[in-house]
N, C-alpha and C. Protein backbone atom coordinates (compact mmCIF):
# COMPACT_ATOMS: atom_id res chain seq x y z
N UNK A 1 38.45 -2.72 39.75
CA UNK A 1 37.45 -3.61 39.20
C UNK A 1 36.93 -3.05 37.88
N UNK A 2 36.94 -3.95 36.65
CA UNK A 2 36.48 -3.46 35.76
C UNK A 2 34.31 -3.41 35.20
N UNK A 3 34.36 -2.11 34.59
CA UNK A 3 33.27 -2.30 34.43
C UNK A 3 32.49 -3.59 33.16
N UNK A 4 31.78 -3.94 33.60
CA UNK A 4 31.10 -5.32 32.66
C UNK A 4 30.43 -4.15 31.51
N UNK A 5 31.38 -4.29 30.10
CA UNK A 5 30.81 -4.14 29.34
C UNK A 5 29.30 -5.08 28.78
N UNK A 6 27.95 -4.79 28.19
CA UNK A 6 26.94 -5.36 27.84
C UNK A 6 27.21 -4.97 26.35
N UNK A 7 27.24 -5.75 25.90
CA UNK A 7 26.38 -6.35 24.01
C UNK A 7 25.42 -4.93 23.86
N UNK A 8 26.08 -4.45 22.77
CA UNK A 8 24.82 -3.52 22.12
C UNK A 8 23.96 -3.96 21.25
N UNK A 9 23.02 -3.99 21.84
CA UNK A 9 21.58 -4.58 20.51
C UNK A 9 20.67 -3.09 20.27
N UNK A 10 21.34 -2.42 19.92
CA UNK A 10 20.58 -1.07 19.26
C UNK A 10 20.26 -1.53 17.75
N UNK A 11 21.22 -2.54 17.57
CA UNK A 11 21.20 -2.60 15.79
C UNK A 11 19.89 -3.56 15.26
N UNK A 12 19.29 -3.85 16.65
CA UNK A 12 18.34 -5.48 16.16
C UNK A 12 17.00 -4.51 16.38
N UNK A 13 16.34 -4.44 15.24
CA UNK A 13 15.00 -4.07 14.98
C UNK A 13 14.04 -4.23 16.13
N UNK A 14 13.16 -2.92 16.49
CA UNK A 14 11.79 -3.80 17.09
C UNK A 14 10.62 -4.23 16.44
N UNK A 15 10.56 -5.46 16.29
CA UNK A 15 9.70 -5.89 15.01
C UNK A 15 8.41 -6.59 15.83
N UNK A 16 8.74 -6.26 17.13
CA UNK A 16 7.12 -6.44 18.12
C UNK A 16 5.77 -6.91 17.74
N UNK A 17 5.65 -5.72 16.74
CA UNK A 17 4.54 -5.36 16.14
C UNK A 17 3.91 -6.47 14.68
N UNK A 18 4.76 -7.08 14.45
CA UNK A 18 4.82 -7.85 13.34
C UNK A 18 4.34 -8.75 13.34
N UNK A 19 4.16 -10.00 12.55
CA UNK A 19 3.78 -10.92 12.82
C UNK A 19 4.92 -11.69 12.72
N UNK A 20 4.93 -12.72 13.74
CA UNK A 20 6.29 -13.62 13.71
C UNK A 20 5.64 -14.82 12.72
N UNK A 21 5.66 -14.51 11.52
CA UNK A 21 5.50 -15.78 10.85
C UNK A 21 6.18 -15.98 9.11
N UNK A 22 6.64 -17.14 8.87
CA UNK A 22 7.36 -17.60 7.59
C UNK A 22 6.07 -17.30 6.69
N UNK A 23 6.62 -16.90 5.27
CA UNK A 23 5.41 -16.75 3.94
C UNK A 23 5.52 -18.23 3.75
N UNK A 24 4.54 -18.45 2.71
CA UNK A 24 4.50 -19.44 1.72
C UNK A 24 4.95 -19.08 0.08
N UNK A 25 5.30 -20.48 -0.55
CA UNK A 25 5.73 -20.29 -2.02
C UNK A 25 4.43 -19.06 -2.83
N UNK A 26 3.20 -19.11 -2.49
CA UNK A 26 2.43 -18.83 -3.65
C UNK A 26 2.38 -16.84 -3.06
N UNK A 27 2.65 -17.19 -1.63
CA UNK A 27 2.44 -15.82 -1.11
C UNK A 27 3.46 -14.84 -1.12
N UNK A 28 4.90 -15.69 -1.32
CA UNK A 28 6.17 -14.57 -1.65
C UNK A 28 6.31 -14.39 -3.03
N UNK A 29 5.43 -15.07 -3.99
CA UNK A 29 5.17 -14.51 -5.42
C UNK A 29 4.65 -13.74 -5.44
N UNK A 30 3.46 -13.62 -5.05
CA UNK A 30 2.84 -12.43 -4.87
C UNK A 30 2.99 -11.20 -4.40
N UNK A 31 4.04 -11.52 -3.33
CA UNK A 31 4.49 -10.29 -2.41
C UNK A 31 6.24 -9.77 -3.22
N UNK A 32 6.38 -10.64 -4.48
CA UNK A 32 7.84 -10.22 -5.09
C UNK A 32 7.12 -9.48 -5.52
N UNK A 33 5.85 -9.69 -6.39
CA UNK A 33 5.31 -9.15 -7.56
C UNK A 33 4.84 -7.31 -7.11
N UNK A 34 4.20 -7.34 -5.83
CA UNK A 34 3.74 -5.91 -5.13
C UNK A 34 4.43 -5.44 -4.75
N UNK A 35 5.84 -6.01 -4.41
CA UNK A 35 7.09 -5.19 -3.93
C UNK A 35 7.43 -4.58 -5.10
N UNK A 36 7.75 -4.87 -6.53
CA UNK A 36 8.57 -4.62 -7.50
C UNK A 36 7.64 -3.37 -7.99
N UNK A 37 6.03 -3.68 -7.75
CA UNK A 37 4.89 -2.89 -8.61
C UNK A 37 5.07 -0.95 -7.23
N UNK A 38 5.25 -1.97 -6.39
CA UNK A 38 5.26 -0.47 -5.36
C UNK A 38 6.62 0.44 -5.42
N UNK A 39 7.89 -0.23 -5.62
CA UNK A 39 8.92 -0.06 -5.49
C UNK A 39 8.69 1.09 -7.03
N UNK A 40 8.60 0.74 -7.92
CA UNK A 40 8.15 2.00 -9.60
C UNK A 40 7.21 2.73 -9.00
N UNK A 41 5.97 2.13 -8.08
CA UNK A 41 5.69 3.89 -8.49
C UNK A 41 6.11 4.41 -7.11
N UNK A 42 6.75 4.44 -6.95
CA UNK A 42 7.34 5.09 -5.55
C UNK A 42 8.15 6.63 -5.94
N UNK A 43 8.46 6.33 -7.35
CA UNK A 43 8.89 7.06 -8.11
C UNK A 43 8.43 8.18 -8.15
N UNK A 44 6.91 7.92 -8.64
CA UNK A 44 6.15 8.83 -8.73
C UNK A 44 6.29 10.15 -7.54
N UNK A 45 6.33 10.10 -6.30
CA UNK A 45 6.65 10.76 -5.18
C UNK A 45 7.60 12.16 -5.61
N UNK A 46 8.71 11.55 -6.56
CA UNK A 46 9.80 12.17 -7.14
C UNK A 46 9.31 13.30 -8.43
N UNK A 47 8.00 13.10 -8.93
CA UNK A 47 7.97 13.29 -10.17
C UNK A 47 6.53 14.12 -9.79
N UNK A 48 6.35 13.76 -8.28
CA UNK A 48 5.26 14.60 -7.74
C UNK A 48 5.66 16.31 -6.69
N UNK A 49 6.94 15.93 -6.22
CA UNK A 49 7.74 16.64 -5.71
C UNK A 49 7.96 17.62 -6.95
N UNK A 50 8.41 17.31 -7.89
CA UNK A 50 8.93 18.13 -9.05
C UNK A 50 7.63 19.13 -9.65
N UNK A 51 6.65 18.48 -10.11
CA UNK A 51 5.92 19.48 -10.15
C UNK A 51 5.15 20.28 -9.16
N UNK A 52 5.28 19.86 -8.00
CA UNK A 52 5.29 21.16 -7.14
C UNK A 52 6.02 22.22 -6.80
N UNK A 53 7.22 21.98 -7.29
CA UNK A 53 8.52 22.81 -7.23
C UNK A 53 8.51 23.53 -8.41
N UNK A 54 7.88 22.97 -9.33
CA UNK A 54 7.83 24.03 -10.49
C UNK A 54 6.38 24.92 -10.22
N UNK A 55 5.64 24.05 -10.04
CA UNK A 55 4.26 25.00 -9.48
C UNK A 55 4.40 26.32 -8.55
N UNK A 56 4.90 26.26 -7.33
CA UNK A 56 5.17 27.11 -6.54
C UNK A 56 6.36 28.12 -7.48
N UNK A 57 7.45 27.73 -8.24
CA UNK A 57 8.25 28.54 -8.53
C UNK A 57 7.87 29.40 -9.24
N UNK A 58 6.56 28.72 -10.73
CA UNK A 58 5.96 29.89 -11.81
C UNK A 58 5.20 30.52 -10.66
N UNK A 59 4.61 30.43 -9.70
CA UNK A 59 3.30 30.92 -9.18
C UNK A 59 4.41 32.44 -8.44
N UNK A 60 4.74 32.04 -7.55
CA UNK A 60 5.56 33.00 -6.62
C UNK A 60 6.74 33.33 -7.06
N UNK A 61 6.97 32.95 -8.17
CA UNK A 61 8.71 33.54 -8.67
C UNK A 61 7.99 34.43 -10.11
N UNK A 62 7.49 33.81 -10.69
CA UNK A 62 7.09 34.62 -12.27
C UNK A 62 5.74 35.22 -12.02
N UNK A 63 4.48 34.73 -11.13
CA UNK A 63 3.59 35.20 -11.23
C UNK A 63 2.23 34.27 -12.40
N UNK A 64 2.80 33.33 -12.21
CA UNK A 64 1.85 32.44 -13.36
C UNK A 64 1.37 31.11 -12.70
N UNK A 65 -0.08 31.32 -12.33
CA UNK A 65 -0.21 29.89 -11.78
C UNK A 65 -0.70 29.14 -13.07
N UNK A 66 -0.18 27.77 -12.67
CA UNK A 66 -1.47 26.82 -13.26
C UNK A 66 -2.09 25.75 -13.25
N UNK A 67 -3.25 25.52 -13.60
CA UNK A 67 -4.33 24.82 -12.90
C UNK A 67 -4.25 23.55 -13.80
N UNK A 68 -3.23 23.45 -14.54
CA UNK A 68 -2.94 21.98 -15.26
C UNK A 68 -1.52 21.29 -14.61
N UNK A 69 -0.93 22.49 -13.86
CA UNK A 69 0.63 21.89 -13.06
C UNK A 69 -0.37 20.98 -11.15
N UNK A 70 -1.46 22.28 -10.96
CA UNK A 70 -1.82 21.69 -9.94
C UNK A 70 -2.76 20.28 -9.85
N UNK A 71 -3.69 20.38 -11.12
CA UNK A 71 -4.28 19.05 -11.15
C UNK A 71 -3.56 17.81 -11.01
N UNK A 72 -1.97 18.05 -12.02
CA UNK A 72 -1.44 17.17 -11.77
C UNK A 72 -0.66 16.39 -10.84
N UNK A 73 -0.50 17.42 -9.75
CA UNK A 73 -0.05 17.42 -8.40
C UNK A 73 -0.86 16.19 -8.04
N UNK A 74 -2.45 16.65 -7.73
CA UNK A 74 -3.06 16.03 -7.07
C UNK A 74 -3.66 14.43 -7.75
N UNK A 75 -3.18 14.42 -9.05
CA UNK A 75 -3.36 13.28 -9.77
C UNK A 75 -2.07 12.30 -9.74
N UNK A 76 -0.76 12.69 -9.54
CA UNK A 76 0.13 12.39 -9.17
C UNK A 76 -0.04 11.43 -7.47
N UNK A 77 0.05 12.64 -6.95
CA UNK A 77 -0.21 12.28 -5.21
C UNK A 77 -1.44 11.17 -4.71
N UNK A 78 -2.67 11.30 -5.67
CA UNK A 78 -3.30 10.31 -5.29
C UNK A 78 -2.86 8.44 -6.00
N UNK A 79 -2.74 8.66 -7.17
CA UNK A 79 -1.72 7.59 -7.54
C UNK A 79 -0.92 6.72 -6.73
N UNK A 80 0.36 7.26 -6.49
CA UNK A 80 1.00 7.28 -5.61
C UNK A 80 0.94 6.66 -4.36
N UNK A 81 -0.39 7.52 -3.46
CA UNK A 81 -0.32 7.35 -2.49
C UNK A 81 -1.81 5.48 -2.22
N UNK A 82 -2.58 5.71 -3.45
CA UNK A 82 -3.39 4.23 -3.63
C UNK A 82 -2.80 3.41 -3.56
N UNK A 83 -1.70 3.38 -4.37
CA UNK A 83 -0.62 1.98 -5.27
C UNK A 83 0.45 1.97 -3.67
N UNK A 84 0.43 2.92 -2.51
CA UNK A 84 0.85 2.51 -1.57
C UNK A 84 0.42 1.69 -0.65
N UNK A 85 -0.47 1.83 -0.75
CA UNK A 85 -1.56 1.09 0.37
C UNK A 85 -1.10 -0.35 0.37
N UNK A 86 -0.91 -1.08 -0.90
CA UNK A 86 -0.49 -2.50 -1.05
C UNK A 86 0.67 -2.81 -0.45
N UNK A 87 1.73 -2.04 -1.08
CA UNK A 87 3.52 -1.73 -0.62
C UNK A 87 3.77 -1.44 0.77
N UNK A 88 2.85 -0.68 1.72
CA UNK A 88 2.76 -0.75 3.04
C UNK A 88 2.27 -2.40 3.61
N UNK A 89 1.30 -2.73 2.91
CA UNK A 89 0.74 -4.04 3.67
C UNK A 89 1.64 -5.30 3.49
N UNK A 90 2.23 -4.94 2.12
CA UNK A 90 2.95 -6.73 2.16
C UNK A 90 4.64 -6.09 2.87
N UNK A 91 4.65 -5.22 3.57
CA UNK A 91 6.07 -4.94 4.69
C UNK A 91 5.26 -4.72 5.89
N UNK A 92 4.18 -5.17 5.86
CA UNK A 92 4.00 -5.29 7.71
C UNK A 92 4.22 -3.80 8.25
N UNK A 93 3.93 -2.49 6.95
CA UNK A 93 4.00 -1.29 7.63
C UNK A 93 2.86 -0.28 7.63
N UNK A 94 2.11 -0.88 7.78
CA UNK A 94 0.53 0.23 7.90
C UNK A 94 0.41 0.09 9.23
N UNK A 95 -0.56 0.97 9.77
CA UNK A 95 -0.95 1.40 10.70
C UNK A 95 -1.62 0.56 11.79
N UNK A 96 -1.42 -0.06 12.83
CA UNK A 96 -1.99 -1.01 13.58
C UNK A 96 -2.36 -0.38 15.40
N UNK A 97 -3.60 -0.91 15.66
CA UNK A 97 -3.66 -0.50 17.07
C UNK A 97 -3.26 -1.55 17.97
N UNK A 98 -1.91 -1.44 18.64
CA UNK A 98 -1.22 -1.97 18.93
C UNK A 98 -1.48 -2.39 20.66
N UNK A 99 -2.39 -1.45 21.13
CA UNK A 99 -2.81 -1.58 22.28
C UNK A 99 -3.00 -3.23 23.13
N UNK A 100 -4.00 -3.61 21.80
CA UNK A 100 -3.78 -5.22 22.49
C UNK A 100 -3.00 -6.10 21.83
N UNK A 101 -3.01 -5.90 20.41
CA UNK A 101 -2.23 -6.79 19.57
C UNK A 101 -1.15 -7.20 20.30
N UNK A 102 -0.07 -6.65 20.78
CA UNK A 102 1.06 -6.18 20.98
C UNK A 102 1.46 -7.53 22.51
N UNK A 103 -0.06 -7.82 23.24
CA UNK A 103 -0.03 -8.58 24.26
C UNK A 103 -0.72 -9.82 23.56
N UNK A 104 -1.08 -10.04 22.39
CA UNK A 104 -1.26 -11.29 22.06
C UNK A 104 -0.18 -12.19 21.97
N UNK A 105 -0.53 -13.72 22.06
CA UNK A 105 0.70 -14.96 21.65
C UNK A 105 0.51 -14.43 19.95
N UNK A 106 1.57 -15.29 19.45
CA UNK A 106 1.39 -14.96 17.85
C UNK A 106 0.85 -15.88 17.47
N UNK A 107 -0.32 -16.90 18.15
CA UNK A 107 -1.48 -17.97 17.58
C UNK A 107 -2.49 -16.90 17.31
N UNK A 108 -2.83 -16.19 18.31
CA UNK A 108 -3.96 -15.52 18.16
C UNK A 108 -3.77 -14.37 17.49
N UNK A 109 -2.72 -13.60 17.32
CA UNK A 109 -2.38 -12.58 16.04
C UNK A 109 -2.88 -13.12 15.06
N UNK A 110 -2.64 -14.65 14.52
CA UNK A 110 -2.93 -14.87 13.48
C UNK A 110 -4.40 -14.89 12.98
N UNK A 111 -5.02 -15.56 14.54
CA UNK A 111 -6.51 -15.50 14.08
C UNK A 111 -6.90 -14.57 14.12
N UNK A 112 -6.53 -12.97 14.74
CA UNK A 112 -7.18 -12.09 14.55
C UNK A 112 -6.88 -11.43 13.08
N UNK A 113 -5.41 -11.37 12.77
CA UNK A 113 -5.41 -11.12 11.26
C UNK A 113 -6.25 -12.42 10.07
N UNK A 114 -6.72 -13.36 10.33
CA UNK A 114 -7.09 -14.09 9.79
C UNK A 114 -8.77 -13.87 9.62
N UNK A 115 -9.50 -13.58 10.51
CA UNK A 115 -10.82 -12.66 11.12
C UNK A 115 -10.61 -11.48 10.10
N UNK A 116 -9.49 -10.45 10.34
CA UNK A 116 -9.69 -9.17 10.06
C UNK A 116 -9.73 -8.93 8.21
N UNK A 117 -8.93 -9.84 7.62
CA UNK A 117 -9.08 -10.13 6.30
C UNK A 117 -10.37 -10.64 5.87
N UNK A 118 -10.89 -12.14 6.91
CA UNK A 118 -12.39 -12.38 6.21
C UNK A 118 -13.50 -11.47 5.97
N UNK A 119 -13.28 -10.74 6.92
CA UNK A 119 -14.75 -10.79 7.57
C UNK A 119 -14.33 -8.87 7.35
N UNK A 120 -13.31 -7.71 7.75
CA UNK A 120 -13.40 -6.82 7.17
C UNK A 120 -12.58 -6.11 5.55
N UNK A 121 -11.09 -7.07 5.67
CA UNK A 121 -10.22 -6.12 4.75
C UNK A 121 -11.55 -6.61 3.31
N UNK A 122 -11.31 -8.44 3.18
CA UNK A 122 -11.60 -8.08 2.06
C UNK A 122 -13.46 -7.62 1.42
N UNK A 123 -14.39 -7.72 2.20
CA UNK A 123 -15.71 -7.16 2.20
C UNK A 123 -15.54 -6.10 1.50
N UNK A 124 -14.46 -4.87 2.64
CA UNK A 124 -14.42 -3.61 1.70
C UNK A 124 -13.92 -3.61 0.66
N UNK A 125 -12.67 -4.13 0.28
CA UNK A 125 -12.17 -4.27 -1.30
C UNK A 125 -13.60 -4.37 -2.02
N UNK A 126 -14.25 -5.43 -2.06
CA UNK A 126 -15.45 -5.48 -2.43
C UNK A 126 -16.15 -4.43 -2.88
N UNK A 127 -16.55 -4.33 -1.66
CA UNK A 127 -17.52 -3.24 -2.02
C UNK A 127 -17.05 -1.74 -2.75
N UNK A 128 -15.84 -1.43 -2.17
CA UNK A 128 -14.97 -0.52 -3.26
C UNK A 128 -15.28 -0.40 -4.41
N UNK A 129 -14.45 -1.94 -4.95
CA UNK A 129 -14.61 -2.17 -6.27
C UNK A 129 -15.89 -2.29 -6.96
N UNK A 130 -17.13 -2.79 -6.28
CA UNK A 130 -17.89 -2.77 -6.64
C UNK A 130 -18.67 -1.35 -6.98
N UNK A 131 -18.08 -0.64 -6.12
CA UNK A 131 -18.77 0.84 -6.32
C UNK A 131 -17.63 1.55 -7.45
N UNK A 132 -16.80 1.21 -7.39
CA UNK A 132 -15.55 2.21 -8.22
C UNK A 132 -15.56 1.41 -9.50
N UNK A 133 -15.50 0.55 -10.02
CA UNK A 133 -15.11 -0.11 -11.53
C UNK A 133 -16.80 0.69 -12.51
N UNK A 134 -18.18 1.21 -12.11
CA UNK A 134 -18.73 1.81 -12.75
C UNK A 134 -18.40 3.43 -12.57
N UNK A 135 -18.09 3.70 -11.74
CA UNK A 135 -17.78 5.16 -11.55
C UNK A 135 -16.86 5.19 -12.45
N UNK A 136 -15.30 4.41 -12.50
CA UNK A 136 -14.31 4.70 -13.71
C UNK A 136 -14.80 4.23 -15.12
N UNK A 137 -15.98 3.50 -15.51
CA UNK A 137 -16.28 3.13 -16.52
C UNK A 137 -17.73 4.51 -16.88
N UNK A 138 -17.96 4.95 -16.35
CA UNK A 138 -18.63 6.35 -16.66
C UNK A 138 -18.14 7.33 -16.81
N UNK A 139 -16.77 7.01 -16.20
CA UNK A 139 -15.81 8.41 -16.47
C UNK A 139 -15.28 7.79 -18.05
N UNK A 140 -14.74 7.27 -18.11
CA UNK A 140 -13.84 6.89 -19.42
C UNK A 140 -14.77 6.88 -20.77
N UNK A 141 -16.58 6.43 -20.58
CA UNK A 141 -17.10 6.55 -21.07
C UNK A 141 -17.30 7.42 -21.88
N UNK A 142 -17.56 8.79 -20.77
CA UNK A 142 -17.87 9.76 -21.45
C UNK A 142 -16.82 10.86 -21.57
N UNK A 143 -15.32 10.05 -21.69
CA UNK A 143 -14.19 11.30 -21.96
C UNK A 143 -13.93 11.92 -20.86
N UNK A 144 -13.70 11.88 -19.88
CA UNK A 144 -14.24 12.84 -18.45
C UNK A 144 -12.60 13.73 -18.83
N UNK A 145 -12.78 15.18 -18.55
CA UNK A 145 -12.35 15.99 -18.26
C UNK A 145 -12.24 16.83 -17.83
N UNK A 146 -10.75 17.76 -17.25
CA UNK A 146 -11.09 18.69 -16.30
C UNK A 146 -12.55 19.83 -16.66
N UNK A 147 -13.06 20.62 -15.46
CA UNK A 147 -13.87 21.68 -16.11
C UNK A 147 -12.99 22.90 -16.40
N UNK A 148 -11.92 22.91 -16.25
CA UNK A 148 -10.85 23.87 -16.04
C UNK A 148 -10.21 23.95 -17.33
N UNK A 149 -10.35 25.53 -18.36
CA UNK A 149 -9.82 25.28 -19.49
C UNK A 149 -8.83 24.90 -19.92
N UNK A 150 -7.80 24.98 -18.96
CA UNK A 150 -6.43 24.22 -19.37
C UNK A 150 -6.09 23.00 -18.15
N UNK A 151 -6.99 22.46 -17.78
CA UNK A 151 -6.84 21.50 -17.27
C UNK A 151 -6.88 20.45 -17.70
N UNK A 152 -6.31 19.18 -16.84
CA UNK A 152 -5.89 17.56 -17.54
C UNK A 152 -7.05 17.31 -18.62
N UNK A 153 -6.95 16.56 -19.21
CA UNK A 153 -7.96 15.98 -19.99
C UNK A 153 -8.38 14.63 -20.00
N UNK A 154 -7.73 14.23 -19.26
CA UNK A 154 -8.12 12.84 -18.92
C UNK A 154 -8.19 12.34 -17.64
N UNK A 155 -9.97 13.25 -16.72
CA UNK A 155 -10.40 12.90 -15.71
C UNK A 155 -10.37 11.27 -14.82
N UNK A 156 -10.42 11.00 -15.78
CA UNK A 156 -10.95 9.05 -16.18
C UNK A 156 -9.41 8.35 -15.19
N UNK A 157 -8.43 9.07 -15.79
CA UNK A 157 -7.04 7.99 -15.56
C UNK A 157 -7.31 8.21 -13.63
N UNK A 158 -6.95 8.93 -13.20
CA UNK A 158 -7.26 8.47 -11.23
C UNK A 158 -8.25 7.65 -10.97
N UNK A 159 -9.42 7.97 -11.55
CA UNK A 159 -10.59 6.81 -11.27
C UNK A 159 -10.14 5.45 -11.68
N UNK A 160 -9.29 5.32 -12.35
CA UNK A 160 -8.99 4.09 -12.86
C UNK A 160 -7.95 3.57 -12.06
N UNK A 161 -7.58 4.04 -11.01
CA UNK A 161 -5.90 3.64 -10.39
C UNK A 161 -6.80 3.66 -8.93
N UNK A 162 -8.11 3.85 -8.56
CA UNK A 162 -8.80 3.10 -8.02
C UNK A 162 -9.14 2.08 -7.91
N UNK A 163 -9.64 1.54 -9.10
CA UNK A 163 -9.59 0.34 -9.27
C UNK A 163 -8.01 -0.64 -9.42
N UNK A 164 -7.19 -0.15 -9.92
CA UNK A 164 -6.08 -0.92 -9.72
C UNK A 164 -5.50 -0.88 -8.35
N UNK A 165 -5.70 0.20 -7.86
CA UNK A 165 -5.30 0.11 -6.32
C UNK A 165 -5.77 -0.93 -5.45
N UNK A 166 -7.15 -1.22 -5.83
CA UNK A 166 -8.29 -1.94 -4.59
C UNK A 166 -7.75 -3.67 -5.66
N UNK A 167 -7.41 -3.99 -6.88
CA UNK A 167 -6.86 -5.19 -6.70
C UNK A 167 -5.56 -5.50 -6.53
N UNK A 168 -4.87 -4.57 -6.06
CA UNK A 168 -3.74 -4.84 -5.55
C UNK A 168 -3.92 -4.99 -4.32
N UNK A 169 -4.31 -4.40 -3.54
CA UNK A 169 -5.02 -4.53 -2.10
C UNK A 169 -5.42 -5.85 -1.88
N UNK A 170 -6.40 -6.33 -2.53
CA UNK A 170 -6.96 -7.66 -2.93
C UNK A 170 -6.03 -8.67 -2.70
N UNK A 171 -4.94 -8.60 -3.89
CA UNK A 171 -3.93 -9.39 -4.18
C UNK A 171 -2.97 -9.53 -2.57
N UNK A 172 -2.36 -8.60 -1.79
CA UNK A 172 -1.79 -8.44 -1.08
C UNK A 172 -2.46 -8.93 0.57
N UNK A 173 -4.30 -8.83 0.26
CA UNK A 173 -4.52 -9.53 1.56
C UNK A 173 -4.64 -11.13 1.13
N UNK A 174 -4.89 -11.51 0.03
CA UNK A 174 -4.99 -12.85 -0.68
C UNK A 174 -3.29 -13.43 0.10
N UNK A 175 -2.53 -12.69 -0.07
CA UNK A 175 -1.22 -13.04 -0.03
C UNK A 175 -1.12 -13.57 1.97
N UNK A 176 -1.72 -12.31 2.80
CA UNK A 176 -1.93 -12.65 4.03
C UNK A 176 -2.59 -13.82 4.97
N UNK A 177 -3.25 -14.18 3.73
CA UNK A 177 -3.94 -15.21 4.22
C UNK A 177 -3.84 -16.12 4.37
N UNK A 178 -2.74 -16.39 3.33
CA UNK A 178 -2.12 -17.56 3.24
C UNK A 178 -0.99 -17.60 3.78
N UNK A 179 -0.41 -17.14 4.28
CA UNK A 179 0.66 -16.93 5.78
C UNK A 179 -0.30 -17.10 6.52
N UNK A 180 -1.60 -16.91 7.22
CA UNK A 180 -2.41 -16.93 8.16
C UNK A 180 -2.70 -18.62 8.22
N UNK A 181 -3.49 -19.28 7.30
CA UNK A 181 -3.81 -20.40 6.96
C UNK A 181 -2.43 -21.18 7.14
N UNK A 182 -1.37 -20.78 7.05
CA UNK A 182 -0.32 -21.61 6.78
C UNK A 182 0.34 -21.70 8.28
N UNK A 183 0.13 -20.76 9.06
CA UNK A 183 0.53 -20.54 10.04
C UNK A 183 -0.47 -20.97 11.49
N UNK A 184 -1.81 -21.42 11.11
CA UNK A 184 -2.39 -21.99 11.85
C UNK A 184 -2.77 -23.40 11.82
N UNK A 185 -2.98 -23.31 10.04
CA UNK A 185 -3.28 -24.96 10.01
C UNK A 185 -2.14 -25.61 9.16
N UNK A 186 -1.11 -24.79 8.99
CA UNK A 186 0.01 -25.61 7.93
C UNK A 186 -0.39 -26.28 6.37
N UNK A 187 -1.25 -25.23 6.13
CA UNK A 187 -1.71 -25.29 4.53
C UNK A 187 -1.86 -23.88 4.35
N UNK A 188 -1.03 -23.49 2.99
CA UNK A 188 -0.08 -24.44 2.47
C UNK A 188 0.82 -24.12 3.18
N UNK A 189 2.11 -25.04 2.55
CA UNK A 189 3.29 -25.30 3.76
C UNK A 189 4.46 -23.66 3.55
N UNK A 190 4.70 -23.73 4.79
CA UNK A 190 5.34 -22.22 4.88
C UNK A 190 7.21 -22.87 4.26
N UNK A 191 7.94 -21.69 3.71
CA UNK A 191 9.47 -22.02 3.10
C UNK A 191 10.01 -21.28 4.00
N UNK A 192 11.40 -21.18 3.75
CA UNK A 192 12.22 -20.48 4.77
C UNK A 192 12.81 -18.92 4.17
N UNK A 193 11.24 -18.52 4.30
CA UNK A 193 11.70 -16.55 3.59
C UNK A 193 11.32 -15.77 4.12
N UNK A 194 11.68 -15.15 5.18
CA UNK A 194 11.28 -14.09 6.29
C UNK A 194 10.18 -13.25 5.29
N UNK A 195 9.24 -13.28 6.48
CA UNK A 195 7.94 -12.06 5.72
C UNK A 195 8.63 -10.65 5.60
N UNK A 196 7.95 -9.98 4.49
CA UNK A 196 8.21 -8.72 4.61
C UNK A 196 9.97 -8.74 3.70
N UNK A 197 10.87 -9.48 3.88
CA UNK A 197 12.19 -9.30 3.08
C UNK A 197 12.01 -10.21 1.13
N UNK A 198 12.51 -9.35 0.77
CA UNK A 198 13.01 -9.57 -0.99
C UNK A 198 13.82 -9.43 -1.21
């Protein structure tokens, strides 16, 4: 008697966690546009790696640290890791507590992502921005630079990728919402472009 081979589905994603729902026209513009913007500085990662590799090498190979290779580390890395925050959200890959989500129908996923955008994502953008666009306009103001004699000189530029971070954020739950709206009340009308693919 032969054994019953079974179909391997190792290759089919668990996408559980996701939301089972089609974008809309105005929302996969938006989400080409944060894919392409996340996808460059992703780069950065590469160019953040590098000067740590040179950092550690003068420090522990020659004996020379410096405090303009490390600022930039950390001016690098925060960059980077802001301008991610968007590039995680429009792929459905940030961090979720999955505990109940996971047993919802995908009606009520929607209203809870639809809730979680009103009423918390975008408030905080808000208030972010509202607190960060004078903080980077006091920095730039007044020249902000390191206190460190050979450090960056232009304190100002991270404060400022705060603010570009939090409207990309913006932009990317703007984008959710309208998969949410579209997906509960069929405005606007959803196309046939899997979320999350470009």
């Amino acid at each position: 008697m032969k054994n019953k081979i079974e179909p391997s589905v190792s290759h089919i994603p668990d996408n559980s966690h996701h939301l089972d729902i089609k974008t809309t026209r105005p929302s996969y513009r938006l989400d080409c546009l944060m894919d392409h913007v996340g996808r460059f500085f992703s780069w950065f990662w590469l160019i953040t790696m590098a000067v740590i590799l040179v950092s550690v090498i003068a420090r522990y190979v020659f004996g020379q640290g410096s405090i303009l290779l490390e600022e930039m580390t950390w001016h690098f890395y925060g960059v980077t890791w802001l301008v991610g925050l968007s590039y995680a959200l429009v792929h459905d890959d940030h961090v979720r507590v999955d505990l109940f989500h996971e047993r919802f129908s995908c009606r009520t996923r929607l209203w809870v992502e639809l809730f979680g955008i009103l009423f918390l994502m975008l408030p905080f953008i808000g208030i972010v921005l509202y607190d960060s666009i004078p903080y980077f306009m006091d920095s730039f103001g007044n020249a902000e630079r390191s206190p460190a004699p050979d450090g960056l000189p232009a304190r100002w530029l991270p404060k400022m990728f705060i603010v570009i971070a939090f409207v990309f954020l913006a932009i990317v739950a703007l984008s959710r919402l309208l998969k949410c709206t579209s997906g509960l009340f069929g405005l606007p009308k959803s196309i046939d472009k899997p979320m999350g693919r470009f």
